[in-house]
PDB file of N, CA and C in Angstrom:
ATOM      1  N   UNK A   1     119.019  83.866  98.431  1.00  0.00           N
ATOM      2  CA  UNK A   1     119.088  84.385  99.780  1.00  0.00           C
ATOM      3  C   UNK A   1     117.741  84.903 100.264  1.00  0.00           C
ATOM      4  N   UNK A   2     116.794  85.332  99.415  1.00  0.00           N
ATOM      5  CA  UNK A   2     115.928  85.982  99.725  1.00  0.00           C
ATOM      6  C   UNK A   2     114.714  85.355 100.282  1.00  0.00           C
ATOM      7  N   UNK A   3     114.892  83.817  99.557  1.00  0.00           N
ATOM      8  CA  UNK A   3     113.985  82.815  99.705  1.00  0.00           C
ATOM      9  C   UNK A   3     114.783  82.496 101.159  1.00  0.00           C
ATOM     10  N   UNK A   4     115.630  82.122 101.832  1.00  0.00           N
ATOM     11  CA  UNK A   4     115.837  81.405 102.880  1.00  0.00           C
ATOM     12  C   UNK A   4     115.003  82.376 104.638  1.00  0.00           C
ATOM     13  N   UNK A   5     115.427  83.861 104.159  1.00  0.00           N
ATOM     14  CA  UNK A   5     114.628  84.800 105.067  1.00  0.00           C
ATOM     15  C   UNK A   5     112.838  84.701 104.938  1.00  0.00           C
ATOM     16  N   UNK A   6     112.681  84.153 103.626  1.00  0.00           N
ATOM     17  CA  UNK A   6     111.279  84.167 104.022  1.00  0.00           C
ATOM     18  C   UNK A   6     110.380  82.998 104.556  1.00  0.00           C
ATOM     19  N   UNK A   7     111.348  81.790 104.531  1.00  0.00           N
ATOM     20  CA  UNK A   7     110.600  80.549 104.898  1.00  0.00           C
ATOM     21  C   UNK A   7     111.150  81.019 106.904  1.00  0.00           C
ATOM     22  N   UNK A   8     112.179  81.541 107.251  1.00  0.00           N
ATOM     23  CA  UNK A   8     112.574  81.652 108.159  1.00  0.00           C
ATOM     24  C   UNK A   8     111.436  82.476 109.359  1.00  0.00           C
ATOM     25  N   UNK A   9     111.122  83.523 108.633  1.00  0.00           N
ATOM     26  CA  UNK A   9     110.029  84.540 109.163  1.00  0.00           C
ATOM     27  C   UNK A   9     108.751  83.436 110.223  1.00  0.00           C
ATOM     28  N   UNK A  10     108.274  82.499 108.760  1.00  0.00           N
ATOM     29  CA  UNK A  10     106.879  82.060 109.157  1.00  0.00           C
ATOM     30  C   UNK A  10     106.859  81.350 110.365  1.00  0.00           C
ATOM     31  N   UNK A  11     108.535  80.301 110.522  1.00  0.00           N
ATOM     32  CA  UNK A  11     108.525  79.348 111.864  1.00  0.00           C
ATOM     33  C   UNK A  11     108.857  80.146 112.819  1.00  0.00           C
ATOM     34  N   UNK A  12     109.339  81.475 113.079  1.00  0.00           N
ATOM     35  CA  UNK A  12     109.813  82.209 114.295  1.00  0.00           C
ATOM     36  C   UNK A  12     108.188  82.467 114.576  1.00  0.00           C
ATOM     37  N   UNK A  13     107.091  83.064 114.281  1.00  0.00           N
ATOM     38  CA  UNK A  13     106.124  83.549 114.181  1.00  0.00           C
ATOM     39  C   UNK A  13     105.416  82.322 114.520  1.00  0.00           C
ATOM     40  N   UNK A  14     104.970  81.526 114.121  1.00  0.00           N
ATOM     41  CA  UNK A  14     104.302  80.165 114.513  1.00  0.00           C
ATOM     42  C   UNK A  14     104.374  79.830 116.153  1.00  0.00           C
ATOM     43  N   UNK A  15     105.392  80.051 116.872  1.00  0.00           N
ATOM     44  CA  UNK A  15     105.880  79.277 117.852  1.00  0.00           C
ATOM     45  C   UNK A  15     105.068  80.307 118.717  1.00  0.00           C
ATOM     46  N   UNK A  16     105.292  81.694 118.107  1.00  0.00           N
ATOM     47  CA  UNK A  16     104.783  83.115 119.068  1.00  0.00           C
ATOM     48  C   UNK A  16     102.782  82.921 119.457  1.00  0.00           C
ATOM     49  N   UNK A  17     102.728  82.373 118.140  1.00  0.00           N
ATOM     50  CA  UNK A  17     101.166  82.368 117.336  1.00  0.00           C
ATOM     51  C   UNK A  17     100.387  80.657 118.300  1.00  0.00           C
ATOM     52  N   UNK A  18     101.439  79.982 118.319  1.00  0.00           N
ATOM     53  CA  UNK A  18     101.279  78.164 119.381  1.00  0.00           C
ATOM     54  C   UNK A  18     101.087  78.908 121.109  1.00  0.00           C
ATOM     55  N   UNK A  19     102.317  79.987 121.332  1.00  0.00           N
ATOM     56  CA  UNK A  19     102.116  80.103 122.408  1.00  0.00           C
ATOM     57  C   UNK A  19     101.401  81.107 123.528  1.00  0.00           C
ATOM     58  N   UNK A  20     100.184  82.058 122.566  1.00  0.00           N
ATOM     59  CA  UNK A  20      99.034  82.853 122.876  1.00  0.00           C
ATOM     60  C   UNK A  20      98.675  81.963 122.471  1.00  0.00           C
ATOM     61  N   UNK A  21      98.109  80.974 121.894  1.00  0.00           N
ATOM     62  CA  UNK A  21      96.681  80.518 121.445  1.00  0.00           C
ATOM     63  C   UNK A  21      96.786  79.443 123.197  1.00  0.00           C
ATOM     64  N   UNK A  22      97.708  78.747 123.590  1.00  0.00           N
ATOM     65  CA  UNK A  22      97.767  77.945 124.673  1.00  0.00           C
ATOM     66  C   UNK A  22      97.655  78.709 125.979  1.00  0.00           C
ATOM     67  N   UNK A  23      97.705  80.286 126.255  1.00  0.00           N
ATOM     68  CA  UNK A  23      98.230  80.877 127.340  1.00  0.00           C
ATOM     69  C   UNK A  23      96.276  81.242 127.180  1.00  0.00           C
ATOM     70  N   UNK A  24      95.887  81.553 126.407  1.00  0.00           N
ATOM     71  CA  UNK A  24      94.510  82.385 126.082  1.00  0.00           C
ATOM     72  C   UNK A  24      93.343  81.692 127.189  1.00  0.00           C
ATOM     73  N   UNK A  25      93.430  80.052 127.328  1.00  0.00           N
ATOM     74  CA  UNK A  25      92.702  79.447 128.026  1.00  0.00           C
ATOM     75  C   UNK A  25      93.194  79.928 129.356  1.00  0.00           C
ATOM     76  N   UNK A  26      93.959  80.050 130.303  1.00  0.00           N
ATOM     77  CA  UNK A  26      94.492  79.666 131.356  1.00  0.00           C
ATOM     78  C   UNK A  26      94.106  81.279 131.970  1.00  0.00           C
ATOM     79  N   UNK A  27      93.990  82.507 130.672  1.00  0.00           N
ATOM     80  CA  UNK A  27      93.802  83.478 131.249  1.00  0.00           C
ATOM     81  C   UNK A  27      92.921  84.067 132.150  1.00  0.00           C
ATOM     82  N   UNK A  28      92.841  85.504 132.791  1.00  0.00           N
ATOM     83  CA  UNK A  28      91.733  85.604 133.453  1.00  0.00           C
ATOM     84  C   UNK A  28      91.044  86.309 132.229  1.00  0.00           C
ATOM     85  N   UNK A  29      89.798  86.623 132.544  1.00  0.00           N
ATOM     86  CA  UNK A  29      89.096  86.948 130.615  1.00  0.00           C
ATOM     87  C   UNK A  29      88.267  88.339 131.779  1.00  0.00           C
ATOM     88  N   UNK A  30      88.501  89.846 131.627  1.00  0.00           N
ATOM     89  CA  UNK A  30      88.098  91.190 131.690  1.00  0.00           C
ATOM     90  C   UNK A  30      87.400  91.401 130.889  1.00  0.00           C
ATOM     91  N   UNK A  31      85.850  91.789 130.402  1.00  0.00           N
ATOM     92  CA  UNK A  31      85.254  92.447 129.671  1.00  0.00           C
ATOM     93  C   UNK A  31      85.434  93.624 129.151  1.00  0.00           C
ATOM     94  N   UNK A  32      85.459  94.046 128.169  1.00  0.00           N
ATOM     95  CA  UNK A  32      86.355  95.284 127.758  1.00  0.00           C
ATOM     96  C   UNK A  32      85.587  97.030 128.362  1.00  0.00           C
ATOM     97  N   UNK A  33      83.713  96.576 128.260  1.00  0.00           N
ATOM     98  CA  UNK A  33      83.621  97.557 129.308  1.00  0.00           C
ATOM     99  C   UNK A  33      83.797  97.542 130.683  1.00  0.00           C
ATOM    100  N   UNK A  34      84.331  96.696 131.485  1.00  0.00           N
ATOM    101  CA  UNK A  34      84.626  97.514 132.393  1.00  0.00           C
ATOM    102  C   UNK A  34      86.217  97.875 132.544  1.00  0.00           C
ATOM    103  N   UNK A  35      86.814  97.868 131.734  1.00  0.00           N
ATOM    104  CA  UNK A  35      88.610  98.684 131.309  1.00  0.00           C
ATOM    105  C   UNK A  35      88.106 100.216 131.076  1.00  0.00           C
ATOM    106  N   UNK A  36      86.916 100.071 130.193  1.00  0.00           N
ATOM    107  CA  UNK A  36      87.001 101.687 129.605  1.00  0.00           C
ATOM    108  C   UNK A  36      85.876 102.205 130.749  1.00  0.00           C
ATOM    109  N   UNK A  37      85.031 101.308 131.733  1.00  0.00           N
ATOM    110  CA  UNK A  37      84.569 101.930 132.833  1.00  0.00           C
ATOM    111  C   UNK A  37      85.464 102.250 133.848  1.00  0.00           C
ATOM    112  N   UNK A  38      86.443 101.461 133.884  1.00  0.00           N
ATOM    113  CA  UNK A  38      87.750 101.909 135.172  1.00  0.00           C
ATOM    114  C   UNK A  38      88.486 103.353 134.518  1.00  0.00           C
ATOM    115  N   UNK A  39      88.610 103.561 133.225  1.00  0.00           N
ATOM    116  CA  UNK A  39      89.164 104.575 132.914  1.00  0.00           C
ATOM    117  C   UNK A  39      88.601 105.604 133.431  1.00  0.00           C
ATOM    118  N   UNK A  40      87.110 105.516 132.822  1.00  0.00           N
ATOM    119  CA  UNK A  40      86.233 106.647 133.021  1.00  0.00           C
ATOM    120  C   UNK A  40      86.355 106.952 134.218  1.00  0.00           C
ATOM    121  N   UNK A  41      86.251 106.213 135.643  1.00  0.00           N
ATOM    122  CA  UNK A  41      86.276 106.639 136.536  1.00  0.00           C
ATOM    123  C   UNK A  41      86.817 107.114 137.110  1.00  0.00           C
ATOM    124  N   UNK A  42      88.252 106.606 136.569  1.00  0.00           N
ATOM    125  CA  UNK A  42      89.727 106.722 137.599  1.00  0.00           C
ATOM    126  C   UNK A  42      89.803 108.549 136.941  1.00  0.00           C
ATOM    127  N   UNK A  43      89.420 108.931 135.497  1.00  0.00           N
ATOM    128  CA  UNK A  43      89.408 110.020 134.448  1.00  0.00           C
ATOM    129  C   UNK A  43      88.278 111.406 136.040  1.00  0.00           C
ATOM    130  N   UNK A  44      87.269 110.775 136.360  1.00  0.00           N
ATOM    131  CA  UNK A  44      86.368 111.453 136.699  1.00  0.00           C
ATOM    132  C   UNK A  44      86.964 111.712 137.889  1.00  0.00           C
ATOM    133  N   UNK A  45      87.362 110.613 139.079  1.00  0.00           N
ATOM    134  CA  UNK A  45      88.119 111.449 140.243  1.00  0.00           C
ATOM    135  C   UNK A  45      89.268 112.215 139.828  1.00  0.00           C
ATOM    136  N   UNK A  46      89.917 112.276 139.217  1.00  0.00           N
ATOM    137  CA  UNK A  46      90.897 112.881 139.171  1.00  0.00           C
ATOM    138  C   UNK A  46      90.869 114.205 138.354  1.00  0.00           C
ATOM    139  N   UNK A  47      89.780 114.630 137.798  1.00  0.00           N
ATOM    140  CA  UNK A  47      89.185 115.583 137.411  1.00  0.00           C
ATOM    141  C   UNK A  47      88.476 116.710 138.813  1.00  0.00           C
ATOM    142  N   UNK A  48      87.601 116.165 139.435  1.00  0.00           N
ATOM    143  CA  UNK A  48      87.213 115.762 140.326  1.00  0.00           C
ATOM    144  C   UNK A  48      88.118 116.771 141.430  1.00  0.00           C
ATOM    145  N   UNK A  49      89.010 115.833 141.527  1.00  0.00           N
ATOM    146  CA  UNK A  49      90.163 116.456 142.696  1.00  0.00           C
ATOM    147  C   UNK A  49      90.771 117.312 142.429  1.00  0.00           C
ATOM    148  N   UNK A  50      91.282 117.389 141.525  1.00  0.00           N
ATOM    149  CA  UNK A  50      91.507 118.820 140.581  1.00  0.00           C
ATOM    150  C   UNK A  50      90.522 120.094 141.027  1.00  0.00           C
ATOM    151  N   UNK A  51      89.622 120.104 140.731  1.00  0.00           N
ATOM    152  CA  UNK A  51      88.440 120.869 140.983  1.00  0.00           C
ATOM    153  C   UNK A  51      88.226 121.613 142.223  1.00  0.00           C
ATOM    154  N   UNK A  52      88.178 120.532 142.858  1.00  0.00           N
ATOM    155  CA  UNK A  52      88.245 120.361 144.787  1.00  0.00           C
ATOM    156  C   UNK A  52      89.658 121.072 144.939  1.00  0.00           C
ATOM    157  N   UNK A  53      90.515 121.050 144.893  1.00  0.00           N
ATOM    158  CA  UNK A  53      92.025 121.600 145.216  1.00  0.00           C
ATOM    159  C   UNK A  53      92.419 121.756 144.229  1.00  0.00           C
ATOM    160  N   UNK A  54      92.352 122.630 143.680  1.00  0.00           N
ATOM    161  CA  UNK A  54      93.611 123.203 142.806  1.00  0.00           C
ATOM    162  C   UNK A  54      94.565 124.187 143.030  1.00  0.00           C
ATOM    163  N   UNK A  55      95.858 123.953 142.555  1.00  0.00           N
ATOM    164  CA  UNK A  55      96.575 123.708 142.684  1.00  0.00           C
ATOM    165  C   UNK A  55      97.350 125.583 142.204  1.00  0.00           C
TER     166      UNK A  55
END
């Protein structure tokens, strides 16, 4: 029994693993600094406004 769950695992996983590797091209591609520059910023107004009006 133990053997049938483990050959089972690898083909559920494969299909997941076929269908990011095909979606990866088509994506739009974000540089990762500017995610952690949008943070920072969105982090700084809202600090920011805080400051200005509190509450």
């Amino acid at each position: 029994m133990a053997k049938d769950k483990d050959k089972s695992g690898f083909q559920s996983s494969a299909g997941l693993i076929r269908y990011f590797d095909s979606e990866d091209e088509k994506s739009i591609k974000i540089h990762p600094y500017y995610i952690v520059g949008l943070a920072v910023g969105v982090s700084a107004i809202v600090i920011a406004c805080n400051w200005l009006w509190p509450t």
